[in-house]
N, C-alpha and C. Protein backbone atom coordinates (compact mmCIF):
# COMPACT_ATOMS: atom_id res chain seq x y z
N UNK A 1 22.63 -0.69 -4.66
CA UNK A 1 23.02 -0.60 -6.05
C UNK A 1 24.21 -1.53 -6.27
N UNK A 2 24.14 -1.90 -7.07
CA UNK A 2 25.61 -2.83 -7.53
C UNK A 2 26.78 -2.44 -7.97
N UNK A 3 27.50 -3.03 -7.91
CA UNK A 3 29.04 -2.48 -7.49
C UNK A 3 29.37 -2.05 -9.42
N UNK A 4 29.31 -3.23 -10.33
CA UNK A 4 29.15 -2.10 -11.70
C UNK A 4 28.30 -1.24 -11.87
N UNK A 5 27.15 -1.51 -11.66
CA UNK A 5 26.65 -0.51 -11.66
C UNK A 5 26.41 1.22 -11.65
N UNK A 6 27.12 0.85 -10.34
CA UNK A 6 27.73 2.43 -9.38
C UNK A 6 29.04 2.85 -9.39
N UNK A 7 29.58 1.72 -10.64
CA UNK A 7 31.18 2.28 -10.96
C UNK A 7 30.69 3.02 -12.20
N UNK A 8 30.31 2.57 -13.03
CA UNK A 8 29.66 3.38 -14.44
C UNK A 8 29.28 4.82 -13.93
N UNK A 9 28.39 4.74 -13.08
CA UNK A 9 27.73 5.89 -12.71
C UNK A 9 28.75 7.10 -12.38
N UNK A 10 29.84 6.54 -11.93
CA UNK A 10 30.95 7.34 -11.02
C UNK A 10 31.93 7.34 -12.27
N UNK A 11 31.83 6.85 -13.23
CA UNK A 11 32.98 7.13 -14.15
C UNK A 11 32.36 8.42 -14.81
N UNK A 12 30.73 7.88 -15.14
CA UNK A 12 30.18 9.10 -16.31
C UNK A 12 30.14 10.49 -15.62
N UNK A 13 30.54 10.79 -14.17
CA UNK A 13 30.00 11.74 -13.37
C UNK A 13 31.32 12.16 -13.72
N UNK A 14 32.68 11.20 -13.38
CA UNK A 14 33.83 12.02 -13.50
C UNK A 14 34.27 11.76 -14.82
N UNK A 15 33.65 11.62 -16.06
CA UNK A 15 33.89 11.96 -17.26
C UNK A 15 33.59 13.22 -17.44
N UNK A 16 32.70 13.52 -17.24
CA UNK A 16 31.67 14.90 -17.13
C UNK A 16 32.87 16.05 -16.59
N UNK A 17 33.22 15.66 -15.43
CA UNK A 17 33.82 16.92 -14.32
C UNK A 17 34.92 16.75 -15.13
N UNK A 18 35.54 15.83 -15.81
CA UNK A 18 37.48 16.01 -16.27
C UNK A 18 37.11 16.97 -17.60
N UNK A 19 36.05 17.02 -18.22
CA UNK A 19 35.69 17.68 -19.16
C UNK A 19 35.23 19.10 -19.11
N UNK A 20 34.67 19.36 -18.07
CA UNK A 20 34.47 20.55 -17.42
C UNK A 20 35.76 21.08 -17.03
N UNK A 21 35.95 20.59 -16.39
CA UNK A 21 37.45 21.32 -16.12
C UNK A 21 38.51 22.10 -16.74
N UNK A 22 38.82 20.54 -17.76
CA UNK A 22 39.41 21.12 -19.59
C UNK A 22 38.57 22.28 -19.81
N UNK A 23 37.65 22.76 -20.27
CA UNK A 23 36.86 23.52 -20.61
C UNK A 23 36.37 24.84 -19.86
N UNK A 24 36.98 25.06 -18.37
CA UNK A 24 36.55 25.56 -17.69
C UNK A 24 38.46 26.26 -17.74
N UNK A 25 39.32 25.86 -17.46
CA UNK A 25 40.72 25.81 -17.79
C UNK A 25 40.81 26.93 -18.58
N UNK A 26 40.48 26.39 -20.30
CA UNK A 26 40.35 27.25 -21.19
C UNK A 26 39.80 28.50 -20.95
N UNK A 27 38.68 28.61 -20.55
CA UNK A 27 37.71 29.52 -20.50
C UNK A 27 38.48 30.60 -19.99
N UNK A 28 39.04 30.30 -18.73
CA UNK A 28 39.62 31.17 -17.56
C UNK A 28 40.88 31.98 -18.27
N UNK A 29 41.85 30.96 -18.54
CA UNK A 29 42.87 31.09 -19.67
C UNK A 29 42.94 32.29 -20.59
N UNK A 30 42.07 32.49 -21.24
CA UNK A 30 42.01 33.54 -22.25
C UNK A 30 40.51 34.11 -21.84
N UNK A 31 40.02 34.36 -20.77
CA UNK A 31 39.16 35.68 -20.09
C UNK A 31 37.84 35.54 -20.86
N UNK A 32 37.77 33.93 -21.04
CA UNK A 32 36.24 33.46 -21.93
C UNK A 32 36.27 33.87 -23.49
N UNK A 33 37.23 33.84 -23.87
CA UNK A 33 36.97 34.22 -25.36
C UNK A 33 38.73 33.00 -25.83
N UNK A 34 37.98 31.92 -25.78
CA UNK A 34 38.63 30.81 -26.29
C UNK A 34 39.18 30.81 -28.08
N UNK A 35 40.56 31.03 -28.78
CA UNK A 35 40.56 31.14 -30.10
C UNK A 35 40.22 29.79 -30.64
N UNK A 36 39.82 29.73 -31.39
CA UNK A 36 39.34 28.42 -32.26
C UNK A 36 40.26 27.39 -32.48
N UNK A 37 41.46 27.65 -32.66
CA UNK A 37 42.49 26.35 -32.13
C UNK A 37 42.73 25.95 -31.21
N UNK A 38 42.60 26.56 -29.96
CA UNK A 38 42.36 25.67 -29.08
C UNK A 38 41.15 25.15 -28.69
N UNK A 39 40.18 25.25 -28.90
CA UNK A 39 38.69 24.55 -28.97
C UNK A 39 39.07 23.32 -30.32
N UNK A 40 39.61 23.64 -30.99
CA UNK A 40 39.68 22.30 -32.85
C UNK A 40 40.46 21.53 -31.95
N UNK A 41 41.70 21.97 -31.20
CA UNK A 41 42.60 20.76 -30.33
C UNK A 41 41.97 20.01 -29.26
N UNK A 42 41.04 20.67 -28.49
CA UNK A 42 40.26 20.08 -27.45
C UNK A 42 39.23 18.90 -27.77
N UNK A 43 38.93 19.35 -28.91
CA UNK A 43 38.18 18.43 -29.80
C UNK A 43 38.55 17.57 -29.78
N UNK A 44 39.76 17.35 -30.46
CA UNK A 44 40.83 16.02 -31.08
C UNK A 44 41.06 15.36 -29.86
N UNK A 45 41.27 16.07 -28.76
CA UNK A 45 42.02 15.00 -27.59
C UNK A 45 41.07 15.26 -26.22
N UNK A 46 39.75 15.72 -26.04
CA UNK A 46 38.92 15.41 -25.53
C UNK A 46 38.55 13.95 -25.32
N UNK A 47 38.51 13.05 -25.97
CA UNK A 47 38.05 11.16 -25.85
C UNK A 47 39.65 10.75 -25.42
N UNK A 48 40.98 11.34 -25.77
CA UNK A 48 41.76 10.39 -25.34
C UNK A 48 42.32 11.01 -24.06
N UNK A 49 42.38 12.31 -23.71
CA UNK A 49 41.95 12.72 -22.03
C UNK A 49 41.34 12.34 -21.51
N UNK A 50 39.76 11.89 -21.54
CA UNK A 50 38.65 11.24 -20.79
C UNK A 50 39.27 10.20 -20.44
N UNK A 51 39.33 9.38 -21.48
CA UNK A 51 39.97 7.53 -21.07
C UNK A 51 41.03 7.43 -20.45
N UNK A 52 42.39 8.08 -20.46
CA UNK A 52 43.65 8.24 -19.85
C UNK A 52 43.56 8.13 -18.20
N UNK A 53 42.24 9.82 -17.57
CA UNK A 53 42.17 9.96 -17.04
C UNK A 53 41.25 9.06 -15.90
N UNK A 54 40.43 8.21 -16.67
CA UNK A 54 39.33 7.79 -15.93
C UNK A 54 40.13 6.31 -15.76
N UNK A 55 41.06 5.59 -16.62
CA UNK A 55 41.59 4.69 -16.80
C UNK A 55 42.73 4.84 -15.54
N UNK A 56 43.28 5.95 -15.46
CA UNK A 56 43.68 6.05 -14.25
C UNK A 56 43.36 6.35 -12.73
N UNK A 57 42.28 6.36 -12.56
CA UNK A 57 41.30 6.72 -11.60
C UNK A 57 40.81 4.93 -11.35
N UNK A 58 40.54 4.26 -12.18
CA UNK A 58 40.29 3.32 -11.83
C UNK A 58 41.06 2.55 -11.56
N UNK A 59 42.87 2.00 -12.35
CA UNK A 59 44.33 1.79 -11.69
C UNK A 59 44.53 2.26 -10.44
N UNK A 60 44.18 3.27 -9.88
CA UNK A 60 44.34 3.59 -8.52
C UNK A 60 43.54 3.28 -7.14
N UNK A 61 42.55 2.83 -7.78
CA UNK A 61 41.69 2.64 -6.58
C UNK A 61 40.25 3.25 -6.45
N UNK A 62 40.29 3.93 -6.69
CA UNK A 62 39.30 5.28 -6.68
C UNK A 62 37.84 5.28 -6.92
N UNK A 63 37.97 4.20 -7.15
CA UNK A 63 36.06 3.81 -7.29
C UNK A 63 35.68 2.56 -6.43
N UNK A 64 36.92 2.01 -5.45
CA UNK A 64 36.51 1.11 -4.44
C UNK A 64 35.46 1.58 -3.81
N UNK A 65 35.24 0.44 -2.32
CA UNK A 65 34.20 0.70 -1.71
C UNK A 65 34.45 1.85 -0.51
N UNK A 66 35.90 1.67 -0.74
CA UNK A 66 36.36 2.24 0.56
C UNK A 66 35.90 3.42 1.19
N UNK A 67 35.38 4.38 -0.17
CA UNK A 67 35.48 5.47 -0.25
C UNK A 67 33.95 6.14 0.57
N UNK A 68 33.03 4.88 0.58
CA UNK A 68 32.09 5.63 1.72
C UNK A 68 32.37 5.35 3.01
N UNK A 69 33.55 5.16 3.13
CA UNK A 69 33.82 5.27 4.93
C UNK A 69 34.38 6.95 4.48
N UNK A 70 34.87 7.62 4.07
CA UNK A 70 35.34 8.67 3.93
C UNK A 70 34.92 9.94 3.84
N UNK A 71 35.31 11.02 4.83
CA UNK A 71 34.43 12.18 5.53
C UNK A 71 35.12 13.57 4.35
N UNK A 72 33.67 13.92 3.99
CA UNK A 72 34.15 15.32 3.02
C UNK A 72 35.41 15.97 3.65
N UNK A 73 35.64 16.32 4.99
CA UNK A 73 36.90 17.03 5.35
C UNK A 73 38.30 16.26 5.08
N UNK A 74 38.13 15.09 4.71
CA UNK A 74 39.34 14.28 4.23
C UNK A 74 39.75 14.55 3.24
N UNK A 75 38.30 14.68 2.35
CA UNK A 75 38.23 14.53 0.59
C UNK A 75 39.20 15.66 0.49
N UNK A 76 39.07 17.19 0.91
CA UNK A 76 39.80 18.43 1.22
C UNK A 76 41.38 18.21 1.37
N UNK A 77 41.58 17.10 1.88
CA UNK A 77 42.91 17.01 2.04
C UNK A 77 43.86 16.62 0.56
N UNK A 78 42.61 15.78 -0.18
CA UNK A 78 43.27 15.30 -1.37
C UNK A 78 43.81 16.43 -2.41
């Protein structure tokens, strides 16, 4: 696969999970019964969390190649 290619792929996967998370956060937060302002705020800054986060994921390194020399029990360490 090609190297853009399989960076796209790895951004939309961890667009997905930074969004889950937010959302999973919440959930936990208030025992699954989220009040509607914070879902209207998540809204609003859902796209500029995604980009921040993924924008920094890619500033760091994080979608090099390096990363298939690298053993799940490492990943654990992060």
């Amino acid at each position: 696969m090609s190297r853009p290619r399989r960076v796209i792929m790895l951004m939309a996967v961890d667009a997905v999970l930074v969004n889950a998370a937010l959302l999973l956060a919440l959930w936990l937060r208030f025992d699954g019964t989220v009040p509607r302002q914070y879902i209207v705020s998540y809204q609003q800054l859902a796209l500029v969390f995604t980009v921040v986060r993924l924008a920094c994921f890619y500033a760091f390194g994080l979608y090099n190649r390096l990363w298939q020399y690298a053993v799940w029990g490492n990943c654990s360490l992060l």
